[in-house]
C-alpha atoms as a PDB file:
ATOM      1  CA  UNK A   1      -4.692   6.892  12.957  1.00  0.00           C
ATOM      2  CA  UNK A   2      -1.082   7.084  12.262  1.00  0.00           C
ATOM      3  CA  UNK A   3       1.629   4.578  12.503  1.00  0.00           C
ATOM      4  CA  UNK A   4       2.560   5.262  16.191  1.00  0.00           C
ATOM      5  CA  UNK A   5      -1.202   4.809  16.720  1.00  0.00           C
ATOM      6  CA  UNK A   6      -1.433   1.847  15.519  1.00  0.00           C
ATOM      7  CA  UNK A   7       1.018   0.147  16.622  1.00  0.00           C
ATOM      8  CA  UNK A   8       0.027   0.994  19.917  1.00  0.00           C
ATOM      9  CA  UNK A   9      -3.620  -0.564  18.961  1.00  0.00           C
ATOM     10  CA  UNK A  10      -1.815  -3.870  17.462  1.00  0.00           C
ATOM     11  CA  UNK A  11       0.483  -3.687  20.754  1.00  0.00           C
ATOM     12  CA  UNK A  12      -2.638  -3.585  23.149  1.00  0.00           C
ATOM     13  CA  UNK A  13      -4.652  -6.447  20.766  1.00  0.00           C
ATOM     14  CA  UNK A  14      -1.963  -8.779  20.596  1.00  0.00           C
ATOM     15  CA  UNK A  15      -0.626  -8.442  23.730  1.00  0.00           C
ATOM     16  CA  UNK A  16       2.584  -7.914  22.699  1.00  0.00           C
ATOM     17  CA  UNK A  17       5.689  -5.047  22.954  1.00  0.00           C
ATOM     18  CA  UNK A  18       5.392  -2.143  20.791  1.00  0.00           C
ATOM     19  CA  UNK A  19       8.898  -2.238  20.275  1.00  0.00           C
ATOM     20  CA  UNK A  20       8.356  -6.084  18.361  1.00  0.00           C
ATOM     21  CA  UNK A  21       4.997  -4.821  16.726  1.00  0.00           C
ATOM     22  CA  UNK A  22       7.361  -2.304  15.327  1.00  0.00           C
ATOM     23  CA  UNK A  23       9.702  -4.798  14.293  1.00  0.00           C
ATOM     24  CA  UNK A  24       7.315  -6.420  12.347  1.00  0.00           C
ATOM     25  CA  UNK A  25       5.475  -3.465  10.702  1.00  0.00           C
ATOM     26  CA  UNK A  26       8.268  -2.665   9.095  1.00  0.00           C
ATOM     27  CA  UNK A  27       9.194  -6.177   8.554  1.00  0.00           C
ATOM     28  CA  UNK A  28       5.973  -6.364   6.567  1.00  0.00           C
ATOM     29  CA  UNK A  29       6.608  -3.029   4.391  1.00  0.00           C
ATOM     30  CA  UNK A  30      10.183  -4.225   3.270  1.00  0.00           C
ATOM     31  CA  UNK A  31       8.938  -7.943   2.416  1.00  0.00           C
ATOM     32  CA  UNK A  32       6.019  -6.138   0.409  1.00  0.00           C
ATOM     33  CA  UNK A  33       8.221  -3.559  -1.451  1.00  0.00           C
ATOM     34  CA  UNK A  34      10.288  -6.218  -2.381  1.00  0.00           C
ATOM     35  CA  UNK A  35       7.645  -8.621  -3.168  1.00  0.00           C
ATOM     36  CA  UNK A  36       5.765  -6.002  -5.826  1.00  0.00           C
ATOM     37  CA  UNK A  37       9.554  -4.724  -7.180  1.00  0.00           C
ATOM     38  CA  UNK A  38       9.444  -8.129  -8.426  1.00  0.00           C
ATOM     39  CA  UNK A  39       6.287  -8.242 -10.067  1.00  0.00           C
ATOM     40  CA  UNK A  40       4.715 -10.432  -7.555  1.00  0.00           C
ATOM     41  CA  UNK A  41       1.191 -10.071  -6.580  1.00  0.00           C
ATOM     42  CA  UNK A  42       0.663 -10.199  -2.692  1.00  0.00           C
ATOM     43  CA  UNK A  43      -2.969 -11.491  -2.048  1.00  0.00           C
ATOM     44  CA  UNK A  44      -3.996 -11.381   1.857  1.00  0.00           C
ATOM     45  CA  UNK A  45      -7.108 -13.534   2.326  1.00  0.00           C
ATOM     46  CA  UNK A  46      -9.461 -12.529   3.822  1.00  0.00           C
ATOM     47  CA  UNK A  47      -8.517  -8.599   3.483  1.00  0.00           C
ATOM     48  CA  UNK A  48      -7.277  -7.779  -0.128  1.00  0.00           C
ATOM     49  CA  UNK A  49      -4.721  -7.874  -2.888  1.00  0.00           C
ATOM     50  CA  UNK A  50      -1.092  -5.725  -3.174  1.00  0.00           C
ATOM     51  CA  UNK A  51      -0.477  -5.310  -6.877  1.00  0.00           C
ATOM     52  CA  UNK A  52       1.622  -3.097  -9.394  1.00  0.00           C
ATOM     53  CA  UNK A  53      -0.237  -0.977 -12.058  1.00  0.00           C
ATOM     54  CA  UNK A  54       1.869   0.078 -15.009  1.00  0.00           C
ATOM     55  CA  UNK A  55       1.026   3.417 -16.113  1.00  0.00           C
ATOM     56  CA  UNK A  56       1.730   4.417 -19.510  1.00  0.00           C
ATOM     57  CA  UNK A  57       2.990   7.300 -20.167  1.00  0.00           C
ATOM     58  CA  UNK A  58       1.358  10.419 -21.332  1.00  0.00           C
ATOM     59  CA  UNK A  59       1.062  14.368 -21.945  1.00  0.00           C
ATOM     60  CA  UNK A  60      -0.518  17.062 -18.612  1.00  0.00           C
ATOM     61  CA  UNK A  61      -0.820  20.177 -18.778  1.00  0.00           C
ATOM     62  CA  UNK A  62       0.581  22.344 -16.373  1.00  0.00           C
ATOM     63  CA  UNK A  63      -2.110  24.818 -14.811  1.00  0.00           C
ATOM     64  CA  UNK A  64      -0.049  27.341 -13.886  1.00  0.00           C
ATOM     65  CA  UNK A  65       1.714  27.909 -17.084  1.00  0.00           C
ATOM     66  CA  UNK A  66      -0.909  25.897 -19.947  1.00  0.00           C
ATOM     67  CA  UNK A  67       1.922  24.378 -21.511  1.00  0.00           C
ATOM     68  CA  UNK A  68       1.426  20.580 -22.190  1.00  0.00           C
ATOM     69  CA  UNK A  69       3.914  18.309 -19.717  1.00  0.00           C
ATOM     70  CA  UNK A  70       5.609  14.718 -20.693  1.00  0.00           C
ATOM     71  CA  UNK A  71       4.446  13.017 -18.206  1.00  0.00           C
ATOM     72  CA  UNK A  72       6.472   9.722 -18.115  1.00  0.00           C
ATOM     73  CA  UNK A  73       5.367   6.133 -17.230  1.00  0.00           C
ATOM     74  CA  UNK A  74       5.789   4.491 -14.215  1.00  0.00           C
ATOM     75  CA  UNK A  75       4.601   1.606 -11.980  1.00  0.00           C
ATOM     76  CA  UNK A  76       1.992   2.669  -9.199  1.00  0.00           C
ATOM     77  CA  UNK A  77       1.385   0.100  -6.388  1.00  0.00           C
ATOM     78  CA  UNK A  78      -2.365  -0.476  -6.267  1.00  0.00           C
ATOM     79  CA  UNK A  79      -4.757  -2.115  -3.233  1.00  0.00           C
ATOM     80  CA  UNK A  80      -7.766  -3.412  -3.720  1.00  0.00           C
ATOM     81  CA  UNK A  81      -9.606  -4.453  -0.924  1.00  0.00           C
ATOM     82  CA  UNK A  82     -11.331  -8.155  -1.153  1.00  0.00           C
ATOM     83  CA  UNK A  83     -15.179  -8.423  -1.166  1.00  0.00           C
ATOM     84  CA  UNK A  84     -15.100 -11.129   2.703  1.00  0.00           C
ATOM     85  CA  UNK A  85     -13.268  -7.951   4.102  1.00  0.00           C
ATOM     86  CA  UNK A  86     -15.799  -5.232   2.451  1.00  0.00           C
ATOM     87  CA  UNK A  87     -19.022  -7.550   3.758  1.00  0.00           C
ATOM     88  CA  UNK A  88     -17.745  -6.188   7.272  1.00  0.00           C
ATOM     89  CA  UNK A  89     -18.820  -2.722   6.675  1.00  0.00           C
ATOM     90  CA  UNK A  90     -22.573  -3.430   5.632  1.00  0.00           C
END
């Protein structure tokens, strides 16, 4: 499903325009972005947590060439899906 898809699906659940679905999808994404940029942790009961993992940095190795690679640190946003919302799938 991609995001056209599902907005459609929200759209058709809701009962409301695709055009406002829209709207609030990426409504959502910005508030999150700027929520983890922060160094917030977004919890969403019921369905999971939005966190940032701070990767250190560390040394790759390139497979085409075998030469070791920096590889520099960075955050990574992480999701980790709550145990109410994982019951639903057994």
């Amino acid at each position: 499903m991609n995001k056209t898809e599902f907005i459609k699906a929200v759209s058709d659940k809701a009962g409301i325009t695709q055009k406002d679905i829209a709207v609030v999808y990426d409504a959502i994404l910005d508030v999150a972005t700027e929520a983890l940029k922060k160094g917030e942790k977004i919890q969403l009961v019921g369905l999971g947590t939005l966190d940032v993992k701070k990767v250190p940095a560390k040394t790759g190795i390139n497979p085409r060439t075998k030469q070791a690679v920096k590889i520099p640190a960075c955050n990574k946003p992480v999701f980790k899906f709550g145990d109410a919302y994982k019951a639903r799938f057994n």
